[in-house]
PDB file of N, CA and C in Angstrom:
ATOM      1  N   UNK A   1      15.386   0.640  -0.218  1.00  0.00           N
ATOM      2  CA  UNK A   1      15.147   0.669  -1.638  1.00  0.00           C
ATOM      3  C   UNK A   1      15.977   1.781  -2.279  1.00  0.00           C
ATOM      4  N   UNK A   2      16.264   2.867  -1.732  1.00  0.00           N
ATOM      5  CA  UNK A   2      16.882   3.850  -1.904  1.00  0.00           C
ATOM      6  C   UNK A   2      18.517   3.645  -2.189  1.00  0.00           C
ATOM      7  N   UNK A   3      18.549   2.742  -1.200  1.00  0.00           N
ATOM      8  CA  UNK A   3      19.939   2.196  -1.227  1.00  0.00           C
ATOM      9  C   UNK A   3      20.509   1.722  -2.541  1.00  0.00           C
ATOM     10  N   UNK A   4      19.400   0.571  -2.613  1.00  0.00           N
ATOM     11  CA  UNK A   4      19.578  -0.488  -3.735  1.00  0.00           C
ATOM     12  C   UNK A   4      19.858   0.552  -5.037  1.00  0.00           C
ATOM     13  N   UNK A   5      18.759   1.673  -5.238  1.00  0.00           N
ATOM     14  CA  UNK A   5      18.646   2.474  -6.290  1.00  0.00           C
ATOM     15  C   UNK A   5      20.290   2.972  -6.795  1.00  0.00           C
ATOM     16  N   UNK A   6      20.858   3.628  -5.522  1.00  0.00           N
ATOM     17  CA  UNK A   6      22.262   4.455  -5.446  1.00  0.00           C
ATOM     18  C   UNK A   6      22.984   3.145  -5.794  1.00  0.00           C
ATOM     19  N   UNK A   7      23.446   2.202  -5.566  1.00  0.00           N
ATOM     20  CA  UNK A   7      24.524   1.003  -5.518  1.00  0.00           C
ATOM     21  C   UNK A   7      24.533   0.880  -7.583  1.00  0.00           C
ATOM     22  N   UNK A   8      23.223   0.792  -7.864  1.00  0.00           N
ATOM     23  CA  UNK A   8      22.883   0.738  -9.014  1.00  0.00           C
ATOM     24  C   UNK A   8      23.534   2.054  -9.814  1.00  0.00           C
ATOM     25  N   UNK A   9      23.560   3.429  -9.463  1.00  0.00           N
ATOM     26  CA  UNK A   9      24.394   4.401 -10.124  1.00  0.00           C
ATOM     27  C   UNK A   9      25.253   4.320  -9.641  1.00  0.00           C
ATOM     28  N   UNK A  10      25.851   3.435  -8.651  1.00  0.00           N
ATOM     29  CA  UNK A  10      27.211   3.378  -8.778  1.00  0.00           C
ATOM     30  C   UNK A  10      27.787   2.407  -9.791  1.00  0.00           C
ATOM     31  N   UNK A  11      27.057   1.359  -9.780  1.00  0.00           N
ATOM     32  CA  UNK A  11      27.373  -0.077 -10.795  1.00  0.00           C
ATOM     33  C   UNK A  11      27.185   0.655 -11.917  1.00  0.00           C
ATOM     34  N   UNK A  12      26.706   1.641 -12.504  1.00  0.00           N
ATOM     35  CA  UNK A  12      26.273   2.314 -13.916  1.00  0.00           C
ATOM     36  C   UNK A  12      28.132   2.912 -14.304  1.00  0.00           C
ATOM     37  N   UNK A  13      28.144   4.103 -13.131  1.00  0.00           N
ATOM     38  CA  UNK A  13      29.603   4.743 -13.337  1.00  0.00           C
ATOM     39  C   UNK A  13      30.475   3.987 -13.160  1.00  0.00           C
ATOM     40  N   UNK A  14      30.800   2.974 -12.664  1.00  0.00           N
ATOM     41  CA  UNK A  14      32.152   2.024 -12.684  1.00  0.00           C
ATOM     42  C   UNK A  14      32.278   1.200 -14.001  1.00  0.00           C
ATOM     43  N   UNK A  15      30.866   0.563 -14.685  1.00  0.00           N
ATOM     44  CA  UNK A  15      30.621  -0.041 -15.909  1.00  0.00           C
ATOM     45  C   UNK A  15      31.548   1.560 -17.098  1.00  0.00           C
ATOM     46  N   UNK A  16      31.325   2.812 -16.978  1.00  0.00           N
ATOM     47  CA  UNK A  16      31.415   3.813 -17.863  1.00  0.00           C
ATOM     48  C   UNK A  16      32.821   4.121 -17.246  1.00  0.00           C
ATOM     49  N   UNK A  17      33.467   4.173 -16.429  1.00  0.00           N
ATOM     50  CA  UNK A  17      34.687   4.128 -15.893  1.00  0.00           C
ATOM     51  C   UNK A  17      35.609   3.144 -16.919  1.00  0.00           C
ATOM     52  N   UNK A  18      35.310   1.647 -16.908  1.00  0.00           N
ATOM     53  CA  UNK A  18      35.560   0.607 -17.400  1.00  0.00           C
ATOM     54  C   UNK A  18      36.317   0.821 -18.870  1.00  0.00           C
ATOM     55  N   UNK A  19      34.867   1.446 -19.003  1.00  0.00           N
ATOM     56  CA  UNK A  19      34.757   1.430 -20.693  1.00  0.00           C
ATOM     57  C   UNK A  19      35.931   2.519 -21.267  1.00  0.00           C
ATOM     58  N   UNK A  20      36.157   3.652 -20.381  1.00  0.00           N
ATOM     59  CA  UNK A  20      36.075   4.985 -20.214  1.00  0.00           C
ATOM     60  C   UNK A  20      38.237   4.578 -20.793  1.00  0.00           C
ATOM     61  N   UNK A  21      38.538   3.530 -19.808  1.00  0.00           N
ATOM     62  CA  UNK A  21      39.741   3.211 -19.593  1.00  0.00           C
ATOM     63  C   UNK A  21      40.135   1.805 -20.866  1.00  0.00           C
ATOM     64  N   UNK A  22      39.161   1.191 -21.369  1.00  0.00           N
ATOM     65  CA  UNK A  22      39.286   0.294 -22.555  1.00  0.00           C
ATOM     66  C   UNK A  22      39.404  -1.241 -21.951  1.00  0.00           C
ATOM     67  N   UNK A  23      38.624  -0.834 -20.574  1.00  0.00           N
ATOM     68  CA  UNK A  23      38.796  -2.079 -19.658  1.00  0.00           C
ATOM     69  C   UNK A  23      38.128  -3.470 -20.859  1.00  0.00           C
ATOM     70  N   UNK A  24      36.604  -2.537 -21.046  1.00  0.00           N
ATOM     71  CA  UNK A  24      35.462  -3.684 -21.969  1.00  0.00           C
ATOM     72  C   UNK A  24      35.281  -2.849 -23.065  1.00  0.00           C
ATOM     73  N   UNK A  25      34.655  -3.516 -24.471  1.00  0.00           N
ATOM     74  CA  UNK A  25      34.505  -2.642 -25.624  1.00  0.00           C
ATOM     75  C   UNK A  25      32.734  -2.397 -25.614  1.00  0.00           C
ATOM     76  N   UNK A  26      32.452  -1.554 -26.464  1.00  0.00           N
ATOM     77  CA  UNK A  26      31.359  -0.829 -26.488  1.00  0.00           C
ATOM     78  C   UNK A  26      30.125  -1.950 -26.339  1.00  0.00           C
ATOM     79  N   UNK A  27      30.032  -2.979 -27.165  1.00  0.00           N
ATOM     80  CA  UNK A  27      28.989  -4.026 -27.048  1.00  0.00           C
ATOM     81  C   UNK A  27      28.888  -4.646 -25.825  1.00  0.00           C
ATOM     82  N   UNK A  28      29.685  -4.803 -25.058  1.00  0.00           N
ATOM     83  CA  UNK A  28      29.915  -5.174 -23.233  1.00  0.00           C
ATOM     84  C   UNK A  28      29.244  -3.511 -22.456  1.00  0.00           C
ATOM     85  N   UNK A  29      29.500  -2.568 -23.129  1.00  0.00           N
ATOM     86  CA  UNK A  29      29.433  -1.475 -22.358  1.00  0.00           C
ATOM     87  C   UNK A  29      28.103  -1.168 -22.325  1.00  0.00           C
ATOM     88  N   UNK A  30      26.805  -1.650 -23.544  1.00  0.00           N
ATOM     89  CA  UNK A  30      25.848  -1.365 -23.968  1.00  0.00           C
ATOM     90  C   UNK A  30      24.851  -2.318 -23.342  1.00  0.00           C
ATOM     91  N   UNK A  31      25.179  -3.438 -23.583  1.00  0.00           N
ATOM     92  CA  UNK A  31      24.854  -4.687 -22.434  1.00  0.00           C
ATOM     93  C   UNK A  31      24.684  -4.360 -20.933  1.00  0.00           C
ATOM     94  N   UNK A  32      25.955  -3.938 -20.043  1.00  0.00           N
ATOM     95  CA  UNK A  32      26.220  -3.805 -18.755  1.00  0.00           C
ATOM     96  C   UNK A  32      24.932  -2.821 -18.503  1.00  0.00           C
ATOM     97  N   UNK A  33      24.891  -1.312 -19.578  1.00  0.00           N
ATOM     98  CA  UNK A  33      23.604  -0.372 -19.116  1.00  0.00           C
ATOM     99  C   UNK A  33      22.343  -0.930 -19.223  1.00  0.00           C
ATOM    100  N   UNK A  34      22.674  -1.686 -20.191  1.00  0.00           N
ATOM    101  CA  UNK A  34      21.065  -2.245 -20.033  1.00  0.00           C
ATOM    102  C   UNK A  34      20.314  -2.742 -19.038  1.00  0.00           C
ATOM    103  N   UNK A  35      21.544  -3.572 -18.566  1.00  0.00           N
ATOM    104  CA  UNK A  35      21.185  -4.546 -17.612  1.00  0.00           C
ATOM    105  C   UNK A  35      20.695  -3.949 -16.362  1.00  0.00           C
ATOM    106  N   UNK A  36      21.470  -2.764 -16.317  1.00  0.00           N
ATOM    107  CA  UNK A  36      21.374  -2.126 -15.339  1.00  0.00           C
ATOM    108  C   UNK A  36      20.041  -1.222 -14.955  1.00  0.00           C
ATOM    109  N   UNK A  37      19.983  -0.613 -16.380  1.00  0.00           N
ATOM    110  CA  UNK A  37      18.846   0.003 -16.291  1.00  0.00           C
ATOM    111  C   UNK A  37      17.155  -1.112 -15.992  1.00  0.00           C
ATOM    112  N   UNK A  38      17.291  -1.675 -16.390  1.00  0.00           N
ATOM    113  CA  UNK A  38      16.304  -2.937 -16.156  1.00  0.00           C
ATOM    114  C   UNK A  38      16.059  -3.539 -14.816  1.00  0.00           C
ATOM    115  N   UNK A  39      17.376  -3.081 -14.163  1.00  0.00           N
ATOM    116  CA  UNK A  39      17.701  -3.410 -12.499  1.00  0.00           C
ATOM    117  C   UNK A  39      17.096  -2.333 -11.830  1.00  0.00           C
ATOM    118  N   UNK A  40      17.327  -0.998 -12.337  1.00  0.00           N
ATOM    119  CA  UNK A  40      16.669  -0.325 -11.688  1.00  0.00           C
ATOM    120  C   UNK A  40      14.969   0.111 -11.903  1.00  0.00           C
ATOM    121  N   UNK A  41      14.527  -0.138 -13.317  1.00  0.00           N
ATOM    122  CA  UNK A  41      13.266  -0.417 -13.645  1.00  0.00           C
ATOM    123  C   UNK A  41      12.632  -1.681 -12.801  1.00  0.00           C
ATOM    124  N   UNK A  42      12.824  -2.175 -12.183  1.00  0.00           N
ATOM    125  CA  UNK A  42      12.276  -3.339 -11.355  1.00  0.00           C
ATOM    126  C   UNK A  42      12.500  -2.717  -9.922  1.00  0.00           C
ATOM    127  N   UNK A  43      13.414  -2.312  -9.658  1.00  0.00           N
ATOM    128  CA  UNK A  43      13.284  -1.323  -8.249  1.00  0.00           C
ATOM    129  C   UNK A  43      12.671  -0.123  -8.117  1.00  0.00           C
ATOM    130  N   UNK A  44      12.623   0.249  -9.000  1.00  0.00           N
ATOM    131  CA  UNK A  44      11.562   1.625  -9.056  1.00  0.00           C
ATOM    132  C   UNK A  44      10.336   1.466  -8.620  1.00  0.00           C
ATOM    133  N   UNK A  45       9.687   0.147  -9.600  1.00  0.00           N
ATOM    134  CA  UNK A  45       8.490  -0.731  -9.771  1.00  0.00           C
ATOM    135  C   UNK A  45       8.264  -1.089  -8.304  1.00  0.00           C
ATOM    136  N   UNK A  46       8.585  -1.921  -7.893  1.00  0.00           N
ATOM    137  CA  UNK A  46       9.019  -2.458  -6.461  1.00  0.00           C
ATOM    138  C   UNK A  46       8.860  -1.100  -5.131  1.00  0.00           C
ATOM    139  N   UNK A  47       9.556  -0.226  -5.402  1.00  0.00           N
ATOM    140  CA  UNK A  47       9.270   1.048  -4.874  1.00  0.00           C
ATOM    141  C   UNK A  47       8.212   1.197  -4.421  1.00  0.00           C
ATOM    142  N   UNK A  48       7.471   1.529  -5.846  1.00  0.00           N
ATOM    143  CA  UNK A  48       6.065   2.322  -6.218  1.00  0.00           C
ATOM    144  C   UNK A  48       5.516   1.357  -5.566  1.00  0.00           C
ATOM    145  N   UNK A  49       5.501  -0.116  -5.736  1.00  0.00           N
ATOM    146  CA  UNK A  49       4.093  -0.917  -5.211  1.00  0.00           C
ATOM    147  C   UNK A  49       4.542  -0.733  -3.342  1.00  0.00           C
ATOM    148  N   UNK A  50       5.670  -0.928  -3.362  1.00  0.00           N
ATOM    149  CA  UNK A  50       5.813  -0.829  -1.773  1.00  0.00           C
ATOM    150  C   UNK A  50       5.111   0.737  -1.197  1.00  0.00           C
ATOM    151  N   UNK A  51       5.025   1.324  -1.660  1.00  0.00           N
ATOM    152  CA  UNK A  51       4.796   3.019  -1.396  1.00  0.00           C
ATOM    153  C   UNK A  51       3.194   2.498  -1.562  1.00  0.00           C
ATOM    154  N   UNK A  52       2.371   2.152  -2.243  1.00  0.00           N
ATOM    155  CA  UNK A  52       0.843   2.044  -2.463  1.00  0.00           C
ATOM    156  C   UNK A  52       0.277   1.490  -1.384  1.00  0.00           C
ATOM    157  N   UNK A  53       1.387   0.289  -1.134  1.00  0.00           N
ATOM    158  CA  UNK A  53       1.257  -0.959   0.247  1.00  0.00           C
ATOM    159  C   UNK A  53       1.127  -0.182   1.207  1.00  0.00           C
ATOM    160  N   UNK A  54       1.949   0.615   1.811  1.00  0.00           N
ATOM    161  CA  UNK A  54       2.038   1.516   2.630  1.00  0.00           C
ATOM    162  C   UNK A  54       0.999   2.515   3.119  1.00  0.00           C
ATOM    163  N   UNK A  55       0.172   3.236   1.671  1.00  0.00           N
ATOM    164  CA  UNK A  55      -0.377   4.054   2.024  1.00  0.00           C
ATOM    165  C   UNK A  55      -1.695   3.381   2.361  1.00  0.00           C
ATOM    166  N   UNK A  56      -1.440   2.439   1.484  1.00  0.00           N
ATOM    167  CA  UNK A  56      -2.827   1.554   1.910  1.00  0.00           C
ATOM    168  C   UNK A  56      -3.179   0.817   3.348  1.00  0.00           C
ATOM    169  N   UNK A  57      -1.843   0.834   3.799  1.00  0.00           N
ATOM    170  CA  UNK A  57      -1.680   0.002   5.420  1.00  0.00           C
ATOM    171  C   UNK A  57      -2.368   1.644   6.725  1.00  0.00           C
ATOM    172  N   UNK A  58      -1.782   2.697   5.867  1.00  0.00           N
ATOM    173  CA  UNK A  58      -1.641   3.544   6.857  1.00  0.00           C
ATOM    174  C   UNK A  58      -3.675   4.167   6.894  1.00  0.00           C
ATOM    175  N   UNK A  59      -4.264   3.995   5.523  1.00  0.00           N
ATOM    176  CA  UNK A  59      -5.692   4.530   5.151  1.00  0.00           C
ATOM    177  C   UNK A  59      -6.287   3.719   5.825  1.00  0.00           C
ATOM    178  N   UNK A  60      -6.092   2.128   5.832  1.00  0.00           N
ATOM    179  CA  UNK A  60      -6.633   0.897   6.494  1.00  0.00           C
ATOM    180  C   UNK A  60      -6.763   1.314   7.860  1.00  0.00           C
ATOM    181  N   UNK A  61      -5.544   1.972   9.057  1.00  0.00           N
ATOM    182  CA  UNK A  61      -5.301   2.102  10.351  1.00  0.00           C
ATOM    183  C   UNK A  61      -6.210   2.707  10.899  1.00  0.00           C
ATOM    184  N   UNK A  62      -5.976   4.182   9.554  1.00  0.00           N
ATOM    185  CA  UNK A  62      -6.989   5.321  10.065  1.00  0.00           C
ATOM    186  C   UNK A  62      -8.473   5.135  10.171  1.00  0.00           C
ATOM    187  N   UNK A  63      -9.197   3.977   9.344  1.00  0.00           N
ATOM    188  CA  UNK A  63     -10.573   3.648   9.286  1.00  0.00           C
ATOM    189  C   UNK A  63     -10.674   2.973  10.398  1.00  0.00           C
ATOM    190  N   UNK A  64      -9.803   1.965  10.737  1.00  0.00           N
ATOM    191  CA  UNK A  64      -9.930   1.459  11.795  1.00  0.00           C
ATOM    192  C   UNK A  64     -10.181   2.193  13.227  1.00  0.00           C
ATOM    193  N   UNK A  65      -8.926   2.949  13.325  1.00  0.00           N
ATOM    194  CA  UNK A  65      -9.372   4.057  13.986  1.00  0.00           C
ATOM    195  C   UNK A  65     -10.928   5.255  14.466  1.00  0.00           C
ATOM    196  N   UNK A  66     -11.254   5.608  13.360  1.00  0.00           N
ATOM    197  CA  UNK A  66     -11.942   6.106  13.158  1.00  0.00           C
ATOM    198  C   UNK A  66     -13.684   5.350  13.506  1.00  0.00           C
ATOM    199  N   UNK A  67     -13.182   4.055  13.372  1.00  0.00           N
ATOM    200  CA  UNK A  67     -14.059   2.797  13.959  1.00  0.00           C
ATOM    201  C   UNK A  67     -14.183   2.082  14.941  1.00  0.00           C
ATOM    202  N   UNK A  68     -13.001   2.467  15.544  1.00  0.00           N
ATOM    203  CA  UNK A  68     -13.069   2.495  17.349  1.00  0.00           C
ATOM    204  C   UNK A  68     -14.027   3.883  17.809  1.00  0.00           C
ATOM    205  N   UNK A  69     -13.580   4.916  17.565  1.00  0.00           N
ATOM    206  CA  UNK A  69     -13.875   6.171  17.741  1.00  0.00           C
ATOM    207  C   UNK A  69     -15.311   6.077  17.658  1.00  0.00           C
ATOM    208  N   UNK A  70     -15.610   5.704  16.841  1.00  0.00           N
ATOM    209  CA  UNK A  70     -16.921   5.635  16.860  1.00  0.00           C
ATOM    210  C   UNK A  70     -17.809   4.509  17.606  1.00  0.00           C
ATOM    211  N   UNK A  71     -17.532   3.210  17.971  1.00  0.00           N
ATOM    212  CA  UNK A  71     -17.977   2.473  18.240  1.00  0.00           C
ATOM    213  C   UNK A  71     -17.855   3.073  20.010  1.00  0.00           C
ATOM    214  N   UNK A  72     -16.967   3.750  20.385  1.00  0.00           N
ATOM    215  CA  UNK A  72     -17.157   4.486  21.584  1.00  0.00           C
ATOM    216  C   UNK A  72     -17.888   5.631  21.947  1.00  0.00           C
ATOM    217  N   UNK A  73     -18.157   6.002  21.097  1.00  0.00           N
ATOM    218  CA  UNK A  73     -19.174   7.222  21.615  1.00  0.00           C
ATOM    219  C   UNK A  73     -20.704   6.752  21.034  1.00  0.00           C
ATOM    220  N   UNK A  74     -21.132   5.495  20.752  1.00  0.00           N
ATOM    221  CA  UNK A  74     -22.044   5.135  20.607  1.00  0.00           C
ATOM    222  C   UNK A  74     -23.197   4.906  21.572  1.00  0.00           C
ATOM    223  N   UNK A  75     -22.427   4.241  22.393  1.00  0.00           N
ATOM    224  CA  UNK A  75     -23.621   4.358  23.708  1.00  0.00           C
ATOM    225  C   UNK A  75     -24.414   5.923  23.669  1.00  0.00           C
ATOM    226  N   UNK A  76     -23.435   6.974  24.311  1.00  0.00           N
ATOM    227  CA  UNK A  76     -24.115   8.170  24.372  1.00  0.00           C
ATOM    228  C   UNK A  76     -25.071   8.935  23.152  1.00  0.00           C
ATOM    229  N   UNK A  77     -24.563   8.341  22.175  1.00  0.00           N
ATOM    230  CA  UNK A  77     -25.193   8.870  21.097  1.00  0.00           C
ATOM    231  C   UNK A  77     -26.860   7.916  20.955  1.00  0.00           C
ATOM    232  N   UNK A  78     -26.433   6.697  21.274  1.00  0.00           N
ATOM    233  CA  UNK A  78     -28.339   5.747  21.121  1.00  0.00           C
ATOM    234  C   UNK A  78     -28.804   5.732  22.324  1.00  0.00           C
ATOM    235  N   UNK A  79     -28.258   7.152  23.254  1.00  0.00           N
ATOM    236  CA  UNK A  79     -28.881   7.163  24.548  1.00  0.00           C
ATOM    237  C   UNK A  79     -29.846   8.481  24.461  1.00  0.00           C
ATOM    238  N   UNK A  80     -29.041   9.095  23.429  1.00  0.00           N
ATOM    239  CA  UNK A  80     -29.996  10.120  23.103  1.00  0.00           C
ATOM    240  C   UNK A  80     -30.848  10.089  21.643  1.00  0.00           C
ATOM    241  N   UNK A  81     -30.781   9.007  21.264  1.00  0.00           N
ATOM    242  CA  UNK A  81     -31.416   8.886  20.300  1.00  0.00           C
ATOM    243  C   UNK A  81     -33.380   8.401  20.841  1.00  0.00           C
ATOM    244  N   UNK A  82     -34.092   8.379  19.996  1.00  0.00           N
ATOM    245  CA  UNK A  82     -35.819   8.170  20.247  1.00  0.00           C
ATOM    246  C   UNK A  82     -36.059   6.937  20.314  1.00  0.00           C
ATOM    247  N   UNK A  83     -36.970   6.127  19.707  1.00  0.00           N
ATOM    248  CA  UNK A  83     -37.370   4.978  19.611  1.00  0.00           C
ATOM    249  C   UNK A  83     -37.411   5.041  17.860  1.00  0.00           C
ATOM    250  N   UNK A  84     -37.825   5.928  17.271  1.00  0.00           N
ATOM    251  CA  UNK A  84     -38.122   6.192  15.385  1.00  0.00           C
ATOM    252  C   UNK A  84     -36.518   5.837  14.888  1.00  0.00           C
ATOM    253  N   UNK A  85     -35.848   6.474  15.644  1.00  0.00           N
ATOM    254  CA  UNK A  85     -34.412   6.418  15.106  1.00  0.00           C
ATOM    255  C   UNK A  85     -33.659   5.336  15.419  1.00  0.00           C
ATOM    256  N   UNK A  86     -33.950   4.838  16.497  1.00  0.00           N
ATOM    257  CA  UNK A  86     -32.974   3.582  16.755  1.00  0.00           C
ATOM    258  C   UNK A  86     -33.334   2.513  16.058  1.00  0.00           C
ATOM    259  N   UNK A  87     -35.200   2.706  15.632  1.00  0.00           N
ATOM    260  CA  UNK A  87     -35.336   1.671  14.614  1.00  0.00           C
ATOM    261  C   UNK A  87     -34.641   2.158  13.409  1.00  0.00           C
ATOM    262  N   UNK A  88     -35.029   3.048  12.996  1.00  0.00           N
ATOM    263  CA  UNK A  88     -34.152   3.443  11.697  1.00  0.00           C
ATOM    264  C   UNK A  88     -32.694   3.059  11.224  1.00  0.00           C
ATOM    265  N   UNK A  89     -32.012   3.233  12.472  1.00  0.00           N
ATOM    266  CA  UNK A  89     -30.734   2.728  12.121  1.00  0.00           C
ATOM    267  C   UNK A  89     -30.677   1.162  12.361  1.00  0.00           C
ATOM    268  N   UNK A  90     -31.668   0.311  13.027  1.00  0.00           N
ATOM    269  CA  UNK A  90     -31.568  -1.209  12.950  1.00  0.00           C
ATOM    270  C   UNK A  90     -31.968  -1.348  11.580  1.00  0.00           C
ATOM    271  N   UNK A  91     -32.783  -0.773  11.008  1.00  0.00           N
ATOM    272  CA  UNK A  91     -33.158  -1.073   9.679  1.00  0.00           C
ATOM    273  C   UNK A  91     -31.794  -0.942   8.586  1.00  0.00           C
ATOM    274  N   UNK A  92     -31.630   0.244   8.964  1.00  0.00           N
ATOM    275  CA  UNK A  92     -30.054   0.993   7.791  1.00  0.00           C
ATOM    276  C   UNK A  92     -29.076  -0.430   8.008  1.00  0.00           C
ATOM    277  N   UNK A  93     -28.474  -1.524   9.379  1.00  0.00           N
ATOM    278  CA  UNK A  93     -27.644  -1.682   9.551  1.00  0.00           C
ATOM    279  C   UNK A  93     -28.022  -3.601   9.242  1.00  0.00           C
ATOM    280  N   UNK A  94     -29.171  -3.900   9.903  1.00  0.00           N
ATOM    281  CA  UNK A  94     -29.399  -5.279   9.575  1.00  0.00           C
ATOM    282  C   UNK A  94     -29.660  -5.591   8.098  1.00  0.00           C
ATOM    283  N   UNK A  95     -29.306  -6.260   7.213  1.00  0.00           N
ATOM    284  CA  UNK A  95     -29.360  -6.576   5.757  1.00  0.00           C
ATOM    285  C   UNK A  95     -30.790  -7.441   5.901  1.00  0.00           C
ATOM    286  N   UNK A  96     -30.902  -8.705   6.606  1.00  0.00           N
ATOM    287  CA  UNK A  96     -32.234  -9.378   6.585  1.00  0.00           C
ATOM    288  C   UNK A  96     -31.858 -10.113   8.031  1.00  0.00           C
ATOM    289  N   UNK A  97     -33.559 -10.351   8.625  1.00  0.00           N
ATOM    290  CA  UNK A  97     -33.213 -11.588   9.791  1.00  0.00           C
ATOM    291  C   UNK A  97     -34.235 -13.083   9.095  1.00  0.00           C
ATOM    292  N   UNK A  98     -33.645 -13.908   9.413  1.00  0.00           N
ATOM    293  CA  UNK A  98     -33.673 -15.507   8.672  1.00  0.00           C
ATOM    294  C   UNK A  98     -34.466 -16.170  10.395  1.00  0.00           C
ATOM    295  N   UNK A  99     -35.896 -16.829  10.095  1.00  0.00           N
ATOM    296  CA  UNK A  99     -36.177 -17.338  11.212  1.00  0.00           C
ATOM    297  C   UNK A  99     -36.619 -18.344  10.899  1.00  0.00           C
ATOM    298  N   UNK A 100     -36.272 -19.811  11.635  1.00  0.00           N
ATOM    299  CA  UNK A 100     -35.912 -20.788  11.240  1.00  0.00           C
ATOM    300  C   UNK A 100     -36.791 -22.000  12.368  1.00  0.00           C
ATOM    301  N   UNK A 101     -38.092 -22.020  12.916  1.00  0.00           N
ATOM    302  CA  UNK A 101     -38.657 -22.333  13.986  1.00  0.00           C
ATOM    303  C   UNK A 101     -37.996 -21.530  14.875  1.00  0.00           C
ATOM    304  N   UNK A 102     -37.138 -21.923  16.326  1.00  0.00           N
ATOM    305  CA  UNK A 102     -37.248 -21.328  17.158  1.00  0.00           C
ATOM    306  C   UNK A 102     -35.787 -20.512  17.183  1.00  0.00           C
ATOM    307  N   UNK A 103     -35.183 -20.507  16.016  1.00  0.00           N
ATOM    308  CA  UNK A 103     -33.745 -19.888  15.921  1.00  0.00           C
ATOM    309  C   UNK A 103     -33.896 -18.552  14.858  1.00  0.00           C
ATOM    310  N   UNK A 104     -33.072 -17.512  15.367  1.00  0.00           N
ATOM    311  CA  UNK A 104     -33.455 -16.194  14.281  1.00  0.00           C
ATOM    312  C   UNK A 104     -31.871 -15.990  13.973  1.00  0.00           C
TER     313      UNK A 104
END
């Protein structure tokens, strides 16, 4: 993206080069920046959402992480937990149980 950005100030100074030499007249010259600038307003844009994507891929990993981590030291932890507490946390973790004759 970085790339794309630079190619774009280069396409800016060769357009002002152009002009610079009477290659194109001012209404071509005013046009070309525009265009340009609009090129790089969409890569900027593009940037930024790619950069959000990113941080969001990398926050996603770490929960995940952090959710292995935990799902492993669980045993030891509801090994030392009571009988008050292990209900407690079936309560905290089940939303409802649905019993249906002989199916729950």
């Amino acid at each position: 993206m970085s790339h794309a950005l630079g190619r774009k100030k280069v396409e800016a100074d060769r357009i002002l080069d152009a002009y610079k030499i009477g290659a194109i007249d001012l209404q071509t010259l005013k046009q070309k920046m525009d265009e340009i600038k609009n090129e790089e307003a969409g890569l900027n844009e593009e940037k930024l959402r790619l950069e959000k994507e990113l941080h969001k891929a990398k926050a996603q990993e770490l929960n995940e992480e952090k959710l292995y981590q935990f799902c492993q030291s669980l045993p030891t932890t509801l090994a030392n937990l009571n009988f008050e507490d292990k209900r407690q946390i079936l309560r905290e973790v089940i939303d409802r149980i649905v019993v249906d004759g002989n199916e729950v």
